[in-house]
PDB file of N, CA and C in Angstrom:
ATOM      1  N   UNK A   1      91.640  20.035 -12.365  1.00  0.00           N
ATOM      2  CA  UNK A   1      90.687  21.108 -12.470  1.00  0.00           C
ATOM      3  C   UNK A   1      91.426  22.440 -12.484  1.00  0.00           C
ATOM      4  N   UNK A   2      90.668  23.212 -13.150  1.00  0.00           N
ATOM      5  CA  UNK A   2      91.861  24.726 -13.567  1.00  0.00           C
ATOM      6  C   UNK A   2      90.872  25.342 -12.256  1.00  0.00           C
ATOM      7  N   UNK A   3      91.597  26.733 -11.913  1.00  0.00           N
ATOM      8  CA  UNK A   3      90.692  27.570 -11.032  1.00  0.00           C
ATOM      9  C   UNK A   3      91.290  29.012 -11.556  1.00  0.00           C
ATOM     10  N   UNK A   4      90.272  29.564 -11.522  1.00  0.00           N
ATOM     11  CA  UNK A   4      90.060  31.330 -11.455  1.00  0.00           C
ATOM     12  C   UNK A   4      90.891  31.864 -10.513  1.00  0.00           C
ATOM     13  N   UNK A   5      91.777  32.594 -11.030  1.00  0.00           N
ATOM     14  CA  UNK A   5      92.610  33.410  -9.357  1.00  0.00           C
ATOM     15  C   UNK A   5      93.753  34.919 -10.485  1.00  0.00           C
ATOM     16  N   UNK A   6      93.717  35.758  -9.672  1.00  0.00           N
ATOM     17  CA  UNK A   6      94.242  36.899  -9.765  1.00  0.00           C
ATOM     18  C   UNK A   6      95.606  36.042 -10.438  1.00  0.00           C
ATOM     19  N   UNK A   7      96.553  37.388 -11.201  1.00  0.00           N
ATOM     20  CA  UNK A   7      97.992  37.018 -11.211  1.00  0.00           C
ATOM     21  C   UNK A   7      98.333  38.096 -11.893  1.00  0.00           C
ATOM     22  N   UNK A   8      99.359  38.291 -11.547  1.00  0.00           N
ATOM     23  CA  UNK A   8     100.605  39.808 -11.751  1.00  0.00           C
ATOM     24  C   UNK A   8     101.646  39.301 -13.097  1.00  0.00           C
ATOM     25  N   UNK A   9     101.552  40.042 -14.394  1.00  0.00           N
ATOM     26  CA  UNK A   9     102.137  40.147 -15.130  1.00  0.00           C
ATOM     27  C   UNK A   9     103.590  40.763 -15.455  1.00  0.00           C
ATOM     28  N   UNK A  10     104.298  40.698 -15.830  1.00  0.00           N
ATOM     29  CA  UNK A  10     105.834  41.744 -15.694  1.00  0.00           C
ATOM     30  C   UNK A  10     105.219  42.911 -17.264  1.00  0.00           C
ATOM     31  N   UNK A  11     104.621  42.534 -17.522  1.00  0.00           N
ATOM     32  CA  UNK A  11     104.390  43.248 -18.572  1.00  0.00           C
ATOM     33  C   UNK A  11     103.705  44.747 -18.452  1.00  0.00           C
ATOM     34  N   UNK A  12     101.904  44.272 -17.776  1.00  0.00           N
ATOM     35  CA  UNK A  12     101.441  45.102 -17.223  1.00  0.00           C
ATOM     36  C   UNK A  12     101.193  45.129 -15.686  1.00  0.00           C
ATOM     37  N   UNK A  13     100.934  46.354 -14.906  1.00  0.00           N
ATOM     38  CA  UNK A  13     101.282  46.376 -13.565  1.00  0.00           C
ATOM     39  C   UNK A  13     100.040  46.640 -13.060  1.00  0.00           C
ATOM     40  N   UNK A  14      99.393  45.705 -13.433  1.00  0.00           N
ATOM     41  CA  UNK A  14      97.838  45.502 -12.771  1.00  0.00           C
ATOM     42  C   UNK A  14      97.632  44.300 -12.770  1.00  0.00           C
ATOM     43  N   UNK A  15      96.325  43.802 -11.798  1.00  0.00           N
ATOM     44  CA  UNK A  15      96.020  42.243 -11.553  1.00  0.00           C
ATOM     45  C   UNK A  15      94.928  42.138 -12.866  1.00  0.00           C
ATOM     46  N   UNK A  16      95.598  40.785 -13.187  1.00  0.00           N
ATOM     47  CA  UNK A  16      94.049  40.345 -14.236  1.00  0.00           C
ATOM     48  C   UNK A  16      93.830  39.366 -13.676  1.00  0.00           C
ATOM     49  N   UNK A  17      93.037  38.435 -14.400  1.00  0.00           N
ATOM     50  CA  UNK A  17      92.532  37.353 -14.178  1.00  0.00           C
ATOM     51  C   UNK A  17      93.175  35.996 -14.860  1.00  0.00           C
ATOM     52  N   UNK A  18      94.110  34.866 -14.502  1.00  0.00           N
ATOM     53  CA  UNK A  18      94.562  34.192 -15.275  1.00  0.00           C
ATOM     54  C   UNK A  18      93.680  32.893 -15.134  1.00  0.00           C
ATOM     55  N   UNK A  19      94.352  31.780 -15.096  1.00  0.00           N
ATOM     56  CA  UNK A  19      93.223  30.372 -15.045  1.00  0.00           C
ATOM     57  C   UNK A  19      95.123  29.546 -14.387  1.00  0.00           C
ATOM     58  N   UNK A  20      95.103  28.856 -13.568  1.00  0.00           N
ATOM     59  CA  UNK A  20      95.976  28.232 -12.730  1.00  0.00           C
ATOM     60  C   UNK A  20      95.353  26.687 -12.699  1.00  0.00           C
ATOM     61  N   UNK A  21      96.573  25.926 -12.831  1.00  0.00           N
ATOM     62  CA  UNK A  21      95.687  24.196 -12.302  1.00  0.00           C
ATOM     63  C   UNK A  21      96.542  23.950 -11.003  1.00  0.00           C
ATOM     64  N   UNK A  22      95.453  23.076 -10.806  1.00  0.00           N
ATOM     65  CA  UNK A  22      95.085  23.001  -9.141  1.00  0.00           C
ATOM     66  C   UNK A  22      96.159  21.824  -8.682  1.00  0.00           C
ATOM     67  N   UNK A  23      96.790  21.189  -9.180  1.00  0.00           N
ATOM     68  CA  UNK A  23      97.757  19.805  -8.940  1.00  0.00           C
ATOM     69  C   UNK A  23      99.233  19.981  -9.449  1.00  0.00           C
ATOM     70  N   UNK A  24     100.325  20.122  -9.114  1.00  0.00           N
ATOM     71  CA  UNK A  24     101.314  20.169 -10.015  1.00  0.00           C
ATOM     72  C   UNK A  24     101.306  18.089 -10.908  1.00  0.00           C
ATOM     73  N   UNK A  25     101.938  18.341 -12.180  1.00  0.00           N
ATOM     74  CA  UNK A  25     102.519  17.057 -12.635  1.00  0.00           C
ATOM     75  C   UNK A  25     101.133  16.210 -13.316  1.00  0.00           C
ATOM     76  N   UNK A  26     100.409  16.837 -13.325  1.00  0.00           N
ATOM     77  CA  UNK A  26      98.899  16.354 -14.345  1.00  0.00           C
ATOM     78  C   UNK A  26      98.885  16.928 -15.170  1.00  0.00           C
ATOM     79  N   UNK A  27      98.300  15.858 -16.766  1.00  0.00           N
ATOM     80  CA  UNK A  27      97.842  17.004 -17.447  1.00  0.00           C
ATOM     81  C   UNK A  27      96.447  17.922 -17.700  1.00  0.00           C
ATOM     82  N   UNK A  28      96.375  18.539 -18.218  1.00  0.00           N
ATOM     83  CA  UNK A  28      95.116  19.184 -18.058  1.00  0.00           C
ATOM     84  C   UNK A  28      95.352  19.582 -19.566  1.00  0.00           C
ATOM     85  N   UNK A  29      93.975  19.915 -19.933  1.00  0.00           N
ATOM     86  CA  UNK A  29      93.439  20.293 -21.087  1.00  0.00           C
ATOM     87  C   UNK A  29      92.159  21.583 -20.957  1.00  0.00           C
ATOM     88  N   UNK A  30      91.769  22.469 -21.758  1.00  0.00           N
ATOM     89  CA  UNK A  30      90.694  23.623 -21.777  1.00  0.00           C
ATOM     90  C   UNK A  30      90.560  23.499 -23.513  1.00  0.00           C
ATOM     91  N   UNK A  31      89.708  23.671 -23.854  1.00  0.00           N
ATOM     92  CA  UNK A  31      89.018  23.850 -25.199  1.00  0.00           C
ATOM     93  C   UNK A  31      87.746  24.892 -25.233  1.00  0.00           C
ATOM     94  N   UNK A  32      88.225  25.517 -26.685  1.00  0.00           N
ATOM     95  CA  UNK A  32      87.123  26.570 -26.889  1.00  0.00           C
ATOM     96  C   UNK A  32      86.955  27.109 -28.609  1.00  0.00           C
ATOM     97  N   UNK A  33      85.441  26.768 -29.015  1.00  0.00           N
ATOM     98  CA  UNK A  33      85.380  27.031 -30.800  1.00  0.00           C
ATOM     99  C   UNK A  33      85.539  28.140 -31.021  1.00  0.00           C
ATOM    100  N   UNK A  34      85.832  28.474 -31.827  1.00  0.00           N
ATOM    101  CA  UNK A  34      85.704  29.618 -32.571  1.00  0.00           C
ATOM    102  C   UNK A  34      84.123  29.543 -33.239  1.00  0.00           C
ATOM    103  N   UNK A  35      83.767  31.261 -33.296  1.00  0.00           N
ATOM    104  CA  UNK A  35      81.710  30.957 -33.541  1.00  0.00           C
ATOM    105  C   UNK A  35      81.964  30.116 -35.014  1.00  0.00           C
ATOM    106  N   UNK A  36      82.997  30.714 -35.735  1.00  0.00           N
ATOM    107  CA  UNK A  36      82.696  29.886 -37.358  1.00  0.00           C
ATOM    108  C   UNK A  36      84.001  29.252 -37.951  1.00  0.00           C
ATOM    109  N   UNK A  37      84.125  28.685 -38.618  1.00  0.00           N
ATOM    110  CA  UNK A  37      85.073  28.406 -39.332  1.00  0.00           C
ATOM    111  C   UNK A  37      85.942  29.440 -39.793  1.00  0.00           C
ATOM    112  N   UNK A  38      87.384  29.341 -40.097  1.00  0.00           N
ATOM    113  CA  UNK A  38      88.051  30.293 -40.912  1.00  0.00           C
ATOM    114  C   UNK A  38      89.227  30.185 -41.416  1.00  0.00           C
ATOM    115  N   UNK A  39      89.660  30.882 -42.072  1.00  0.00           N
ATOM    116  CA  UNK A  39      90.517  30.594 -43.582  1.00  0.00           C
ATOM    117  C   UNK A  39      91.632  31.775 -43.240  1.00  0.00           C
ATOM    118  N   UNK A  40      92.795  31.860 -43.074  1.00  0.00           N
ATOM    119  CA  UNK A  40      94.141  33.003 -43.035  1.00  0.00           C
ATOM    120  C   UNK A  40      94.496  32.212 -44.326  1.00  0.00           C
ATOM    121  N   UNK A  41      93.932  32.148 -45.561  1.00  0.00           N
ATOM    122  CA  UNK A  41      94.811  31.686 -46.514  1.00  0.00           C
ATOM    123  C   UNK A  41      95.315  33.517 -47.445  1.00  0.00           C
ATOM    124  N   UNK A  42      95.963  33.454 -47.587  1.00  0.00           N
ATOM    125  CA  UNK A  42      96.159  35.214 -48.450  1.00  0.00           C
ATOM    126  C   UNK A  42      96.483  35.917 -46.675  1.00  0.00           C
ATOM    127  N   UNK A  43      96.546  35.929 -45.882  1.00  0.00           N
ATOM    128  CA  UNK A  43      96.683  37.021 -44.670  1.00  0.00           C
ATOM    129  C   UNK A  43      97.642  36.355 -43.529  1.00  0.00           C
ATOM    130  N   UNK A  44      98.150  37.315 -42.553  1.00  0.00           N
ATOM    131  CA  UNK A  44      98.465  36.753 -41.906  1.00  0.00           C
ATOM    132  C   UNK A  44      98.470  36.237 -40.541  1.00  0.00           C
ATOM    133  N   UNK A  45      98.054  35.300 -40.121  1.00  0.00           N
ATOM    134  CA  UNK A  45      97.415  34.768 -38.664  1.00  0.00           C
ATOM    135  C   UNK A  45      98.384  35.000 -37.609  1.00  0.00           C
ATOM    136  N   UNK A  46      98.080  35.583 -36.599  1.00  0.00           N
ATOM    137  CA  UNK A  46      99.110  35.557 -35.332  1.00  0.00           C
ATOM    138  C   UNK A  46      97.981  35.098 -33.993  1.00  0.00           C
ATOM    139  N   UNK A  47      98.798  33.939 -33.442  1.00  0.00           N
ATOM    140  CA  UNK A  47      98.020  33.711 -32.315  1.00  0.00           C
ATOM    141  C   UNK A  47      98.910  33.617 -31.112  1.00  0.00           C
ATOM    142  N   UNK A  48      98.952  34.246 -30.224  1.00  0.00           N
ATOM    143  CA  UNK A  48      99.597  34.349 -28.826  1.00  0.00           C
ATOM    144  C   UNK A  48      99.001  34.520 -27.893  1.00  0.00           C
ATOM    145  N   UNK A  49      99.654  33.688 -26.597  1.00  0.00           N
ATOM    146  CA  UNK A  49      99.725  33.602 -25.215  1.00  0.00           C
ATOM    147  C   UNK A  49     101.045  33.593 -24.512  1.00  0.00           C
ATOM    148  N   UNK A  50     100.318  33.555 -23.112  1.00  0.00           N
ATOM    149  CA  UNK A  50     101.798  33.809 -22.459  1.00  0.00           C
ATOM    150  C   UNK A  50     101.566  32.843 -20.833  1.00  0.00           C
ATOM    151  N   UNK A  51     102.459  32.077 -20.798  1.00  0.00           N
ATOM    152  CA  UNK A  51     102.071  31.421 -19.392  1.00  0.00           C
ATOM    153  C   UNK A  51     103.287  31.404 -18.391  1.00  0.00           C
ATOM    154  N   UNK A  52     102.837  31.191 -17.353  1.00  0.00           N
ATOM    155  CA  UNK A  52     103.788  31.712 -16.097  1.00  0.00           C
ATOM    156  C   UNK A  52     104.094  30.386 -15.481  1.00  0.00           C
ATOM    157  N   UNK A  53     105.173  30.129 -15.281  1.00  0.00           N
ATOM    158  CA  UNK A  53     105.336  28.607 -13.904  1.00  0.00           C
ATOM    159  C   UNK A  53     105.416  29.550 -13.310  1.00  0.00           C
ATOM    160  N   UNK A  54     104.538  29.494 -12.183  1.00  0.00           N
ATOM    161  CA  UNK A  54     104.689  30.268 -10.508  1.00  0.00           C
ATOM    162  C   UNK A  54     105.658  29.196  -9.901  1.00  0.00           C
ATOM    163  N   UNK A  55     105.757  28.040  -9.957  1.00  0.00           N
ATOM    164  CA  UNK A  55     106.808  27.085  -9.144  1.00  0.00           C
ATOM    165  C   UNK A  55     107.522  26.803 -10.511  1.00  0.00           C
ATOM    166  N   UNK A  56     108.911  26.376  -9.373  1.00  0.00           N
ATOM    167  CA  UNK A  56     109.678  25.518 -10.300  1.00  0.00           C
ATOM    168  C   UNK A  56     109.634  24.452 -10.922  1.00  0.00           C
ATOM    169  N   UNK A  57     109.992  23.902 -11.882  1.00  0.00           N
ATOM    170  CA  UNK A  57     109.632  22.829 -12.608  1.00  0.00           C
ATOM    171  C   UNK A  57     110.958  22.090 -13.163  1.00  0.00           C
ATOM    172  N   UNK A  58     110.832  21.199 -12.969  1.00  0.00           N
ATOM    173  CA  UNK A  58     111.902  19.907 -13.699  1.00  0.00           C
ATOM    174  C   UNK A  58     111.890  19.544 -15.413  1.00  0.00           C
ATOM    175  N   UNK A  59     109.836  19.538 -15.563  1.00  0.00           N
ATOM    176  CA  UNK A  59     109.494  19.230 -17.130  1.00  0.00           C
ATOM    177  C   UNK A  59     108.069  19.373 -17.073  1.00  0.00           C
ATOM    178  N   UNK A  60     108.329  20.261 -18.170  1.00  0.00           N
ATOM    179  CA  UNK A  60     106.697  20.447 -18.468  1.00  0.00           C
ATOM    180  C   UNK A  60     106.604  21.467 -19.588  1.00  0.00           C
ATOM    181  N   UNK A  61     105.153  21.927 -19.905  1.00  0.00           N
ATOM    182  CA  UNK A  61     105.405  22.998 -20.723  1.00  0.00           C
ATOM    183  C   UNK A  61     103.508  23.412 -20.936  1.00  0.00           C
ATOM    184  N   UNK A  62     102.999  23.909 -21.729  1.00  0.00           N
ATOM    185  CA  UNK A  62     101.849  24.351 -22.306  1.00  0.00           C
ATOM    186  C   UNK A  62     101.787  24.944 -23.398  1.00  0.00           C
ATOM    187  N   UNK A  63     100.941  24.252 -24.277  1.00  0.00           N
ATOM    188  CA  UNK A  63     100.994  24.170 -25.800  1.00  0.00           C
ATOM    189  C   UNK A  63      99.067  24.587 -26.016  1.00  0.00           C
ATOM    190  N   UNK A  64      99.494  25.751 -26.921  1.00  0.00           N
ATOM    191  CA  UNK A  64      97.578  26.035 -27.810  1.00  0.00           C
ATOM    192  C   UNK A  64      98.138  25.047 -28.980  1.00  0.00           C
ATOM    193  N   UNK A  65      96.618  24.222 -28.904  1.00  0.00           N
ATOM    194  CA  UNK A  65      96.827  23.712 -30.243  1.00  0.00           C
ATOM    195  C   UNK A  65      95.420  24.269 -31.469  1.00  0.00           C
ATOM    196  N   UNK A  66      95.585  24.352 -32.466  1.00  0.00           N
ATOM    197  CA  UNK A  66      94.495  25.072 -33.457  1.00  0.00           C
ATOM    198  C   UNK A  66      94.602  23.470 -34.012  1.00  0.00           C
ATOM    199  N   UNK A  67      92.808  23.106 -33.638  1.00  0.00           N
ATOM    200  CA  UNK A  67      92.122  21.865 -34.521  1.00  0.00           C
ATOM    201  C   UNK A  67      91.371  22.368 -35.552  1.00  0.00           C
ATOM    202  N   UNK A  68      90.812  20.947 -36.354  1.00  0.00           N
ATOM    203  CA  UNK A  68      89.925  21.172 -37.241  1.00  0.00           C
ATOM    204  C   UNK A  68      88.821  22.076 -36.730  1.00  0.00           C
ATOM    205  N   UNK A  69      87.569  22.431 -37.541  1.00  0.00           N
ATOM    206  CA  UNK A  69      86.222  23.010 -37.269  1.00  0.00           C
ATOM    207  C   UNK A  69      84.962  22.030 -36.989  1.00  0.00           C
ATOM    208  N   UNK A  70      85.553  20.971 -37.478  1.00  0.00           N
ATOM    209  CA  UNK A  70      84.599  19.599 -36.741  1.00  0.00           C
ATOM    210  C   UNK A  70      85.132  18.841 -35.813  1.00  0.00           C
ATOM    211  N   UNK A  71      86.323  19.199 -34.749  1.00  0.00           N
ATOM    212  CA  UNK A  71      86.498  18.628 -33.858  1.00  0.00           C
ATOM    213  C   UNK A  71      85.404  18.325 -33.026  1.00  0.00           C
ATOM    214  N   UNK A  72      85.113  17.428 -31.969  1.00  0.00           N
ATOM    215  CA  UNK A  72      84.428  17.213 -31.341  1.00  0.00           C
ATOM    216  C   UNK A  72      85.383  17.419 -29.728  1.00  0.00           C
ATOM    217  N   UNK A  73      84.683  18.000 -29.221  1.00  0.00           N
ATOM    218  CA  UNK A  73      85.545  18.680 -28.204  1.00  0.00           C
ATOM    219  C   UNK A  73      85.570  17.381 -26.780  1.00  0.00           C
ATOM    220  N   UNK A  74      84.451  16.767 -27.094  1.00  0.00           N
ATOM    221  CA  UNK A  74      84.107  15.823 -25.607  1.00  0.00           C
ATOM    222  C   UNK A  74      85.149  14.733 -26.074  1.00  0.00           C
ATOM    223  N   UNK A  75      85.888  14.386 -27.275  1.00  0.00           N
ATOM    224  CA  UNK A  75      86.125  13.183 -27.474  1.00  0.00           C
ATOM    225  C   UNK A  75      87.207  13.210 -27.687  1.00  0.00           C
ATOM    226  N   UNK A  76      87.952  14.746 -27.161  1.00  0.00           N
ATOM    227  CA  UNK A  76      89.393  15.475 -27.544  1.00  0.00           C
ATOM    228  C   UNK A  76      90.624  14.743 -26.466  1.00  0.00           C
ATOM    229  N   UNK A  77      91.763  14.285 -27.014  1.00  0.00           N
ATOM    230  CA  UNK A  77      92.440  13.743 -26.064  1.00  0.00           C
ATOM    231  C   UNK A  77      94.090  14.526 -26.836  1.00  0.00           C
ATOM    232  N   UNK A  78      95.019  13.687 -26.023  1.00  0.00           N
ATOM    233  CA  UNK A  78      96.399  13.912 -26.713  1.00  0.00           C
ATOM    234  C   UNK A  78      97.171  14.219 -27.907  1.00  0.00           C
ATOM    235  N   UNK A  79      96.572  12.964 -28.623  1.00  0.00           N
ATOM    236  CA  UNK A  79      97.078  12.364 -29.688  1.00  0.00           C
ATOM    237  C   UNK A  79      95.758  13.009 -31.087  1.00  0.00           C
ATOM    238  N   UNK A  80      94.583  13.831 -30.236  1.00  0.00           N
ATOM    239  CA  UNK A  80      93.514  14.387 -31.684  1.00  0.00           C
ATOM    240  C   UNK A  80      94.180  15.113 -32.252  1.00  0.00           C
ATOM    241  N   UNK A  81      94.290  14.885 -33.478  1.00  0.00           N
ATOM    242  CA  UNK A  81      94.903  15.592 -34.743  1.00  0.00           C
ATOM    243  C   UNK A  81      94.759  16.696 -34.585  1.00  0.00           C
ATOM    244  N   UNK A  82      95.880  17.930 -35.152  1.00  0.00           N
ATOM    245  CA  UNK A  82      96.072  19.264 -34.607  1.00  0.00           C
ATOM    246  C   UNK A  82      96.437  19.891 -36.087  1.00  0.00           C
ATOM    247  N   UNK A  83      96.109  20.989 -36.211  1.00  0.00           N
ATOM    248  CA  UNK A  83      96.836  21.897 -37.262  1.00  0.00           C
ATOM    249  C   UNK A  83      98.424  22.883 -37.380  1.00  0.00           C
ATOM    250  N   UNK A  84      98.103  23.559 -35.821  1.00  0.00           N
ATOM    251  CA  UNK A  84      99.458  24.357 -35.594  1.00  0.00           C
ATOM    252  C   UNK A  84      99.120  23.799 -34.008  1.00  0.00           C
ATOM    253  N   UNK A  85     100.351  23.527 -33.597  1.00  0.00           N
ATOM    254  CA  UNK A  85     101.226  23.522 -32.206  1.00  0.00           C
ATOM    255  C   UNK A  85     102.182  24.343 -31.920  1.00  0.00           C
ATOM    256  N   UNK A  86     102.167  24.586 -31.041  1.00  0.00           N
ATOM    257  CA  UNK A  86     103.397  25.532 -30.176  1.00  0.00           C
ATOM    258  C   UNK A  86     102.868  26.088 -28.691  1.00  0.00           C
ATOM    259  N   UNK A  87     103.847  26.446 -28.180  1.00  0.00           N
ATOM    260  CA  UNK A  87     104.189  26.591 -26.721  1.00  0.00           C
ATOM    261  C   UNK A  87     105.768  26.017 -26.150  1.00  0.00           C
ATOM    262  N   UNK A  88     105.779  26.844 -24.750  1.00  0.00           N
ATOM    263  CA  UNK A  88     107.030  26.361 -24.090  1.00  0.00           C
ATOM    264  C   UNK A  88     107.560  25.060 -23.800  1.00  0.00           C
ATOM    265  N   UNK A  89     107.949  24.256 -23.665  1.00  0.00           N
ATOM    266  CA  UNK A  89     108.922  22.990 -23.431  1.00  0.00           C
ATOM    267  C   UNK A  89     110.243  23.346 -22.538  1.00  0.00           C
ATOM    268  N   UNK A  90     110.105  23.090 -21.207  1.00  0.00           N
ATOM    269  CA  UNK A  90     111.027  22.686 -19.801  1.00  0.00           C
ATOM    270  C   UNK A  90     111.573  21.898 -19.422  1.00  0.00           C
ATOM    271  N   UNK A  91     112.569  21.045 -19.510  1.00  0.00           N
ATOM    272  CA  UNK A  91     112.789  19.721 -19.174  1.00  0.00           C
ATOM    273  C   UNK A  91     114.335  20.089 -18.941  1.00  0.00           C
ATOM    274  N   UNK A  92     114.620  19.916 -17.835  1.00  0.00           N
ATOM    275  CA  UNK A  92     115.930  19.911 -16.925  1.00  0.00           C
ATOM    276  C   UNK A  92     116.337  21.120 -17.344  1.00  0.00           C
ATOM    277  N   UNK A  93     117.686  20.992 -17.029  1.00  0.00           N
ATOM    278  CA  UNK A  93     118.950  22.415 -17.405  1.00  0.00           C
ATOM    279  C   UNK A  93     119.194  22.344 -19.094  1.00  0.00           C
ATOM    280  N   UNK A  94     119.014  21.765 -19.833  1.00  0.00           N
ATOM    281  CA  UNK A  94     119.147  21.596 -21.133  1.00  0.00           C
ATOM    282  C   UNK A  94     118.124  22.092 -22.051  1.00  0.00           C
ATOM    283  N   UNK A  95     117.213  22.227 -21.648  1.00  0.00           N
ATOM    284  CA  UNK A  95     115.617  21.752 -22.388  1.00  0.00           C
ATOM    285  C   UNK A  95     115.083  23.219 -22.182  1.00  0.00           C
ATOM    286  N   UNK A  96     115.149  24.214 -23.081  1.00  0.00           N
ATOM    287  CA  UNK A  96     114.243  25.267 -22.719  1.00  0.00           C
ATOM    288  C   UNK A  96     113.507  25.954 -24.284  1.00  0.00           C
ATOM    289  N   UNK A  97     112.518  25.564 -24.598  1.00  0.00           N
ATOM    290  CA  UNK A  97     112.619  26.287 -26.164  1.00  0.00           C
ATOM    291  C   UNK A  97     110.949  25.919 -26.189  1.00  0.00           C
ATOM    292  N   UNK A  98     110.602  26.785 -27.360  1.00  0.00           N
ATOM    293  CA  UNK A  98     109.340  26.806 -27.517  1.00  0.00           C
ATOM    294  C   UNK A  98     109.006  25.691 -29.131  1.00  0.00           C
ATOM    295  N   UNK A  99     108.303  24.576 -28.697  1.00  0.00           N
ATOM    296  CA  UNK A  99     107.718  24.169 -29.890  1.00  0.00           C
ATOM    297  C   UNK A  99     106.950  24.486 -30.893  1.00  0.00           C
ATOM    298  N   UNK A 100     107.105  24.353 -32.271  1.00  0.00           N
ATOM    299  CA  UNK A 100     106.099  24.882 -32.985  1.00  0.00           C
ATOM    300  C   UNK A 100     106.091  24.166 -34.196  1.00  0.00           C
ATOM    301  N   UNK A 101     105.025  23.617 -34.494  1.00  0.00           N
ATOM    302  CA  UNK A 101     104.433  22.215 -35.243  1.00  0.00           C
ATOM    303  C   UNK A 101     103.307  22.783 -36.030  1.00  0.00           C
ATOM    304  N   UNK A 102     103.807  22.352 -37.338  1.00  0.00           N
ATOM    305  CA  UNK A 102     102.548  22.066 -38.415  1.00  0.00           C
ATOM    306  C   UNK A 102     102.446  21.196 -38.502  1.00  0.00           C
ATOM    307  N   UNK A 103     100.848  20.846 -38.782  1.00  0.00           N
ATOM    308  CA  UNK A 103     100.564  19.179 -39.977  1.00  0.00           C
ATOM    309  C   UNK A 103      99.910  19.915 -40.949  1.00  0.00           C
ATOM    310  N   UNK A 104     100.893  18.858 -42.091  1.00  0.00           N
ATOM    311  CA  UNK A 104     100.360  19.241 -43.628  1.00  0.00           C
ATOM    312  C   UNK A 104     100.639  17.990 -44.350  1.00  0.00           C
ATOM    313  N   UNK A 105      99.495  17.805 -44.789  1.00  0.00           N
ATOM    314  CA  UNK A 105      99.221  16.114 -45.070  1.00  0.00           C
ATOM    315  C   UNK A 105      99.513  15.535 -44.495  1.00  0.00           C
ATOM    316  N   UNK A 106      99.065  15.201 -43.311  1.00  0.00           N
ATOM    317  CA  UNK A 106      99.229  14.144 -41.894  1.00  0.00           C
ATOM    318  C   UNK A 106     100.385  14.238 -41.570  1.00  0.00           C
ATOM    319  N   UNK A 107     101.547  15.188 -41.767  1.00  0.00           N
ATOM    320  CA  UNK A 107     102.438  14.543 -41.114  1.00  0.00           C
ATOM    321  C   UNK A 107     102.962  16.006 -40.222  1.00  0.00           C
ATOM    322  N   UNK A 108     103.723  15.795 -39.163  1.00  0.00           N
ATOM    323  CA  UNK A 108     103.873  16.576 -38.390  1.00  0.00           C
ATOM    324  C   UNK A 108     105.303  17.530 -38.148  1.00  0.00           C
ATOM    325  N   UNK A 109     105.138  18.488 -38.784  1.00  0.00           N
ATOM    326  CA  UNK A 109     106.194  19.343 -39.607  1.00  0.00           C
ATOM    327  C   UNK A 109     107.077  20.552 -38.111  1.00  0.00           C
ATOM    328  N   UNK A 110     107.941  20.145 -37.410  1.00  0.00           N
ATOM    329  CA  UNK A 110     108.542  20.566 -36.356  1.00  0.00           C
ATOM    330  C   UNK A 110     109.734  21.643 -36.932  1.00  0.00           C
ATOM    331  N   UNK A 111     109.306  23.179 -36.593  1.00  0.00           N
ATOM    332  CA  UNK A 111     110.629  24.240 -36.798  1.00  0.00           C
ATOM    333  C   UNK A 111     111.732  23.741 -36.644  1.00  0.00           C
ATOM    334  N   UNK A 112     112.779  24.150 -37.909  1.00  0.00           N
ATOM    335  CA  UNK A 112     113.944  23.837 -37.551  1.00  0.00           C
ATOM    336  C   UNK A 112     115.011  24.950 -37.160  1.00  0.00           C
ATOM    337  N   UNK A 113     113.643  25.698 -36.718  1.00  0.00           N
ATOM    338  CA  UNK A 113     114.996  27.147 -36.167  1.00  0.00           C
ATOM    339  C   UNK A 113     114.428  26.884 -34.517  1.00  0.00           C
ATOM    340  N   UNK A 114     116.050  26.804 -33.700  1.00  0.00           N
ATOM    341  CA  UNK A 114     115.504  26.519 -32.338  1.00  0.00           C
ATOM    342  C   UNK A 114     115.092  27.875 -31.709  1.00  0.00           C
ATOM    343  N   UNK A 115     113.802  28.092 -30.956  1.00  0.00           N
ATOM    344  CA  UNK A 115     113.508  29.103 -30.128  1.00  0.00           C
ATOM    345  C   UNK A 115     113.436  29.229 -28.984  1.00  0.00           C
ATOM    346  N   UNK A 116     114.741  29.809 -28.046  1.00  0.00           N
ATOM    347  CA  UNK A 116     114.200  29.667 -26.759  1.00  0.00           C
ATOM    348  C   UNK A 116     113.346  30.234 -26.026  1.00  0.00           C
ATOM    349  N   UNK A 117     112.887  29.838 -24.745  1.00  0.00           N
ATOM    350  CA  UNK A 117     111.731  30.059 -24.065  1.00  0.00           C
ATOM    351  C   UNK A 117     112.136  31.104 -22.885  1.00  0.00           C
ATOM    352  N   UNK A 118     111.829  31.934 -22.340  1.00  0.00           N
ATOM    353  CA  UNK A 118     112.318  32.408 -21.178  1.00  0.00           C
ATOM    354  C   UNK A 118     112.107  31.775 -19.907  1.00  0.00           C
ATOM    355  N   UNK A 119     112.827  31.620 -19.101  1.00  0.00           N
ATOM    356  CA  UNK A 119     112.369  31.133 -18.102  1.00  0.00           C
ATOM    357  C   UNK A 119     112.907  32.011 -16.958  1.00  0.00           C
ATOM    358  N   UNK A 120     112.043  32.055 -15.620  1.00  0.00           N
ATOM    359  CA  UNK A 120     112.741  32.434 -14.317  1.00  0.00           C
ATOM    360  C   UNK A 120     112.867  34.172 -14.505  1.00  0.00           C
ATOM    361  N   UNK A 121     111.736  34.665 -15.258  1.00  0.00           N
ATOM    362  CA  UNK A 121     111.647  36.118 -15.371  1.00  0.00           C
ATOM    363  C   UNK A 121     110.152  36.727 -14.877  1.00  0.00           C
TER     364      UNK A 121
END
C-alpha cells in the first residue's frame, strides 16, 4: 500500500507532497488514464519524474510505464504490454543506470546509450 506523507526535495526547498510505500522489497504498482487518447506523432513528448530511496537499497528501481488507451487497469500486472519504459535500476555496486525501453512491433527495443542514475544525493 503507497501512503501520503510530506518529503523534501534538493531541488526545491519546500515540503510537497510525495506518495512513499509502506514495506521495503515488494512490488507495488499505481495507475492513472489520461482523459483521452493521444498522438506525439510530428511533436515532441517529454515525460518526467523523479524518485527518492530514503533508505538504502541493494536492488530495486521505479519505472513509469506509458500503455495502450484500452488498457484495462484492474487486469494490469508485470508482464502487460507497455509502449515506453524507463526509470532508475539499483542493483549492487555495479548496477546504477536508468532504463529506457520501446516496443515497436512487439518487440522490446532497450537504449544502447548507457545512462546513469544518481544515487546517494
Amino acid at each position: 500500500m503507497f501512503q501520503s506523507r510530506p518529503c523534501r526535495l534538493f531541488i526545491v526547498q519546500s515540503v510537497i507532497l510525495g506518495i512513499q510505500t509502506s514495506q521495503d522489497a515488494r512490488f507495488y504498482a499505481i495507475s492513472a488514464k489520461f482523459d483521452k487518447p493521444f498522438s506525439s506523432e510530428g511533436k515532441t513528448l517529454v515525460i518526467q519524474f523523479s524518485v527518492k530511496h530514503e533508505q538504502e537499497i541493494d536492488c530495486g528501481g521505479g519505472y513509469v510505464k506509458l500503455f495502450a488507451s484500452d488498457l484495462d487497469q484492474k487486469s494490469m500486472h508485470g508482464d502487460t504490454p507497455y509502449h515506453i519504459m524507463f526509470g532508475p535500476d539499483i542493483c549492487g555496486y555495479s548496477t546504477k543506470k536508468v532504463h529506457v525501453i520501446f516496443t515497436y512491433k512487439g518487440k522490446n527495443l532497450l537504449t544502447k546509450k548507457e545512462i546513469r542514475c544518481k544515487v546517494g544525493v
